[in-house]
C-alpha atoms as a PDB file:
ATOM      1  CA  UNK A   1       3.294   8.855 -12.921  1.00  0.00           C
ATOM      2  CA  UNK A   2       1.348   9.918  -9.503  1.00  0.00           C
ATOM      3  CA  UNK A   3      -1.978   9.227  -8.973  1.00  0.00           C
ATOM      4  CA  UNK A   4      -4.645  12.745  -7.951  1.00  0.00           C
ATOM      5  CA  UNK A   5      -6.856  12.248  -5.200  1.00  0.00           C
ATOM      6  CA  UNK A   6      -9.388  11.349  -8.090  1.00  0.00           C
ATOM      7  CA  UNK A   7      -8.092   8.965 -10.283  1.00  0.00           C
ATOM      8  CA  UNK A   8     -10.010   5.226  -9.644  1.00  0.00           C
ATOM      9  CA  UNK A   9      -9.185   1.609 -10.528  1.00  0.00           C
ATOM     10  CA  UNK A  10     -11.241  -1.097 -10.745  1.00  0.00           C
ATOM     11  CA  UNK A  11     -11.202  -3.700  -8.328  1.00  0.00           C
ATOM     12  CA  UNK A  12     -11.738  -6.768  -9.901  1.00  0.00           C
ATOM     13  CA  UNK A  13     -12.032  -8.507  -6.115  1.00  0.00           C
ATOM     14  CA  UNK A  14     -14.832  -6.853  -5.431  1.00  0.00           C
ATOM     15  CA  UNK A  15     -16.427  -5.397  -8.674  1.00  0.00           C
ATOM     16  CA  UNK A  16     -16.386  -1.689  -7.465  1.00  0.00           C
ATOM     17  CA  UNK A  17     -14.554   0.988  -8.764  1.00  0.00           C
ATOM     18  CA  UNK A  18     -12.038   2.485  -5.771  1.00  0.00           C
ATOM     19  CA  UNK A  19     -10.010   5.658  -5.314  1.00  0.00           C
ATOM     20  CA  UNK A  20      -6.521   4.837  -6.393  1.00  0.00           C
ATOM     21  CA  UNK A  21      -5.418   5.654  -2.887  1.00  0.00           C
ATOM     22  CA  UNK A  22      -7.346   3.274  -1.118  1.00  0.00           C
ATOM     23  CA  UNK A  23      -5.748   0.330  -3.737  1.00  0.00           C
ATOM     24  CA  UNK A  24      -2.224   1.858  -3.363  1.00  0.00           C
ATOM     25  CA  UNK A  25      -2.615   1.491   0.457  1.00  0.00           C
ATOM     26  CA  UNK A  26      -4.419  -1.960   0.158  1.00  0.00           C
ATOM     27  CA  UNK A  27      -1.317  -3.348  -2.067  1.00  0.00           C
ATOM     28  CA  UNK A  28       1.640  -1.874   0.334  1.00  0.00           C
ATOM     29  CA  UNK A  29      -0.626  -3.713   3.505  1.00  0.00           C
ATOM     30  CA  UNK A  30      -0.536  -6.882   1.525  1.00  0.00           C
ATOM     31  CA  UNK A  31       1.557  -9.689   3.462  1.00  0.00           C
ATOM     32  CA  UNK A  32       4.439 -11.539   1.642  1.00  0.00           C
ATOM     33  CA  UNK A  33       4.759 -14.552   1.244  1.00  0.00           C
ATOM     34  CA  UNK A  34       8.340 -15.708   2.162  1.00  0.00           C
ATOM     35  CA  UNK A  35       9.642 -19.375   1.959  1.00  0.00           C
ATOM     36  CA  UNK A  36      11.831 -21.262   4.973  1.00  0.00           C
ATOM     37  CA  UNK A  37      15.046 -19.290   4.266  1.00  0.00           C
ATOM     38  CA  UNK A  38      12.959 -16.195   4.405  1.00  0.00           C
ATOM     39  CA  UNK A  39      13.167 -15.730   0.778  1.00  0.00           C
ATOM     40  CA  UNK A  40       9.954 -13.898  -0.920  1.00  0.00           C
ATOM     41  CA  UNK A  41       7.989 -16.146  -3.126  1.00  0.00           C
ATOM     42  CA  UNK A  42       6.309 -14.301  -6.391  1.00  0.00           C
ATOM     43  CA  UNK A  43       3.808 -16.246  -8.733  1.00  0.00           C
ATOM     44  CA  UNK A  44       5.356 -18.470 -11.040  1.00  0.00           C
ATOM     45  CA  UNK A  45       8.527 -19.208  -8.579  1.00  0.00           C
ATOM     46  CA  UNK A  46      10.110 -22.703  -8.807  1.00  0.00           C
ATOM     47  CA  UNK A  47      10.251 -24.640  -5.226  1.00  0.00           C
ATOM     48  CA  UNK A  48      12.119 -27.579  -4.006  1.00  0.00           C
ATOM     49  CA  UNK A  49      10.596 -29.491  -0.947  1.00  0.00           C
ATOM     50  CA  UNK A  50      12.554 -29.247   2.328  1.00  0.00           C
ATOM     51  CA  UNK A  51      11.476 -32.402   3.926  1.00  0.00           C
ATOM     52  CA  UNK A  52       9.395 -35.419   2.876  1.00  0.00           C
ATOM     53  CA  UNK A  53       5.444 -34.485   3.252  1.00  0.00           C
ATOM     54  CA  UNK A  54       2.677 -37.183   3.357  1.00  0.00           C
ATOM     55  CA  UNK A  55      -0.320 -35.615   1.355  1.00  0.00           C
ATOM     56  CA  UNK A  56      -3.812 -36.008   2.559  1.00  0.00           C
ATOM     57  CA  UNK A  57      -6.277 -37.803   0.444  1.00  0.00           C
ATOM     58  CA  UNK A  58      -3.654 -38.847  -1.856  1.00  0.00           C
ATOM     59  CA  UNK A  59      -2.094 -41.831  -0.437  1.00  0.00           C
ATOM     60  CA  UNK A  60       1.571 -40.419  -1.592  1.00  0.00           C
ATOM     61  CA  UNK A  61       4.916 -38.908   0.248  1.00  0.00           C
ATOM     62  CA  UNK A  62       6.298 -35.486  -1.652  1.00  0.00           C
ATOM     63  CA  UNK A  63       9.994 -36.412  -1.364  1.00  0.00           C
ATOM     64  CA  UNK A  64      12.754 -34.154  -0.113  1.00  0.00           C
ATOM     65  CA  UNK A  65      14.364 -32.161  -3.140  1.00  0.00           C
ATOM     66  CA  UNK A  66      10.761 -32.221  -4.980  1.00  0.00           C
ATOM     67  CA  UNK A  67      10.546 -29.317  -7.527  1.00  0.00           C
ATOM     68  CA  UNK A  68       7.616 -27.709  -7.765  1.00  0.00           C
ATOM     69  CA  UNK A  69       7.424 -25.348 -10.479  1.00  0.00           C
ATOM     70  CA  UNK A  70       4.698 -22.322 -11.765  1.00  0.00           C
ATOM     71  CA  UNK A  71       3.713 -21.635  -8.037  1.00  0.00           C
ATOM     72  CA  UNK A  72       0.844 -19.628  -7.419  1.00  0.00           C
ATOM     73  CA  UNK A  73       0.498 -17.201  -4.134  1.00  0.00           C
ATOM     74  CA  UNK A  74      -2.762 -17.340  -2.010  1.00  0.00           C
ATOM     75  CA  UNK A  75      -4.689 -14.940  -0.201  1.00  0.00           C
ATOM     76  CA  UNK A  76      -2.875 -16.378   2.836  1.00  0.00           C
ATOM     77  CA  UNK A  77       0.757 -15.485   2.361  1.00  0.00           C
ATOM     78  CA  UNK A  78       1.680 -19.151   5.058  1.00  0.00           C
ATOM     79  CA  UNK A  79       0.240 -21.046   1.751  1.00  0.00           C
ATOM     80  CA  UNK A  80       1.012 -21.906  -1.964  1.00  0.00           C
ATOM     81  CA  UNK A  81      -1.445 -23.161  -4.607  1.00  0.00           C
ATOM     82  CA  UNK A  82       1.070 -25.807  -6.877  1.00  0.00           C
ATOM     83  CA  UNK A  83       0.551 -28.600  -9.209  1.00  0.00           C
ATOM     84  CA  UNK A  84       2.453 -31.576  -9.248  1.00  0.00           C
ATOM     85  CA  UNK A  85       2.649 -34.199 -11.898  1.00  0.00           C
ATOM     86  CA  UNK A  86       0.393 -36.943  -9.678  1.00  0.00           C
ATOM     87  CA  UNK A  87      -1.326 -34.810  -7.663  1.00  0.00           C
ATOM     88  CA  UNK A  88      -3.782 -31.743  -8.686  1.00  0.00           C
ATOM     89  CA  UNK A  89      -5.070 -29.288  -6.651  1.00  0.00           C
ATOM     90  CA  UNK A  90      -1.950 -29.425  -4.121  1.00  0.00           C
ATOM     91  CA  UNK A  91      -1.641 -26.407  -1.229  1.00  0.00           C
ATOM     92  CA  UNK A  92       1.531 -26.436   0.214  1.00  0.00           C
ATOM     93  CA  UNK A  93       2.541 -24.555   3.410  1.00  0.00           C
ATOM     94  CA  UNK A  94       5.566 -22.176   2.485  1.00  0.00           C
ATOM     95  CA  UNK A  95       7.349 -23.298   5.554  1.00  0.00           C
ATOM     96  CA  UNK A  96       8.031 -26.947   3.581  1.00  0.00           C
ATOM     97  CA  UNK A  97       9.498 -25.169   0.666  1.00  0.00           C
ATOM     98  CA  UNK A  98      12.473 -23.153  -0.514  1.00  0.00           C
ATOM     99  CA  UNK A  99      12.975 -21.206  -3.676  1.00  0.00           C
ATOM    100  CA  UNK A 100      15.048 -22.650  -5.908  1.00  0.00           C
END
């Protein structure tokens, strides 16, 4: 199925109703996320932890061969949003991680 000239979507970033062209063009410009082998990350990817990482605030090291699962991508495709048993909240960089 191709989209006319003057077909819209709604954006539900911004609230506005777009021409289905300008969110076709938006998605192919979107950055991807790739991990430290240059594999592509997608939501809901499983990670394992390249090298031990001291978190911030948390007063705990992330061991080496940590799996992370149910990843979530950001708006900045150099970071993950992840959960980890002890620690909520957790943004990892994607350099620090490798799909699994």
């Amino acid at each position: 199925m191709t989209m006319a000239d003057d077909d819209y979507v709604y954006d539900e970033a911004t609230g506005e109703w777009r021409p289905a062209s300008e969110i076709a063009a938006a998605a192919a410009a979107k950055p991807v996320a790739r991990d430290a082998s240059g594999t592509e990350l997608a939501d809901g990817d499983s990670v394992v932890l390249i090298k031990d990482l001291k978190v911030k605030g948390a007063g705990q090291t992330l061991k080496q061969g940590t799996v992370i699962r149910s990843i979530r991508l950001t708006d900045d495709p150099e970071h993950i949003d992840c959960r980890h048993d002890a620690i909520k909240g957790l943004v990892l960089r994607t350099e620090f991680v490798r799909k699994r």
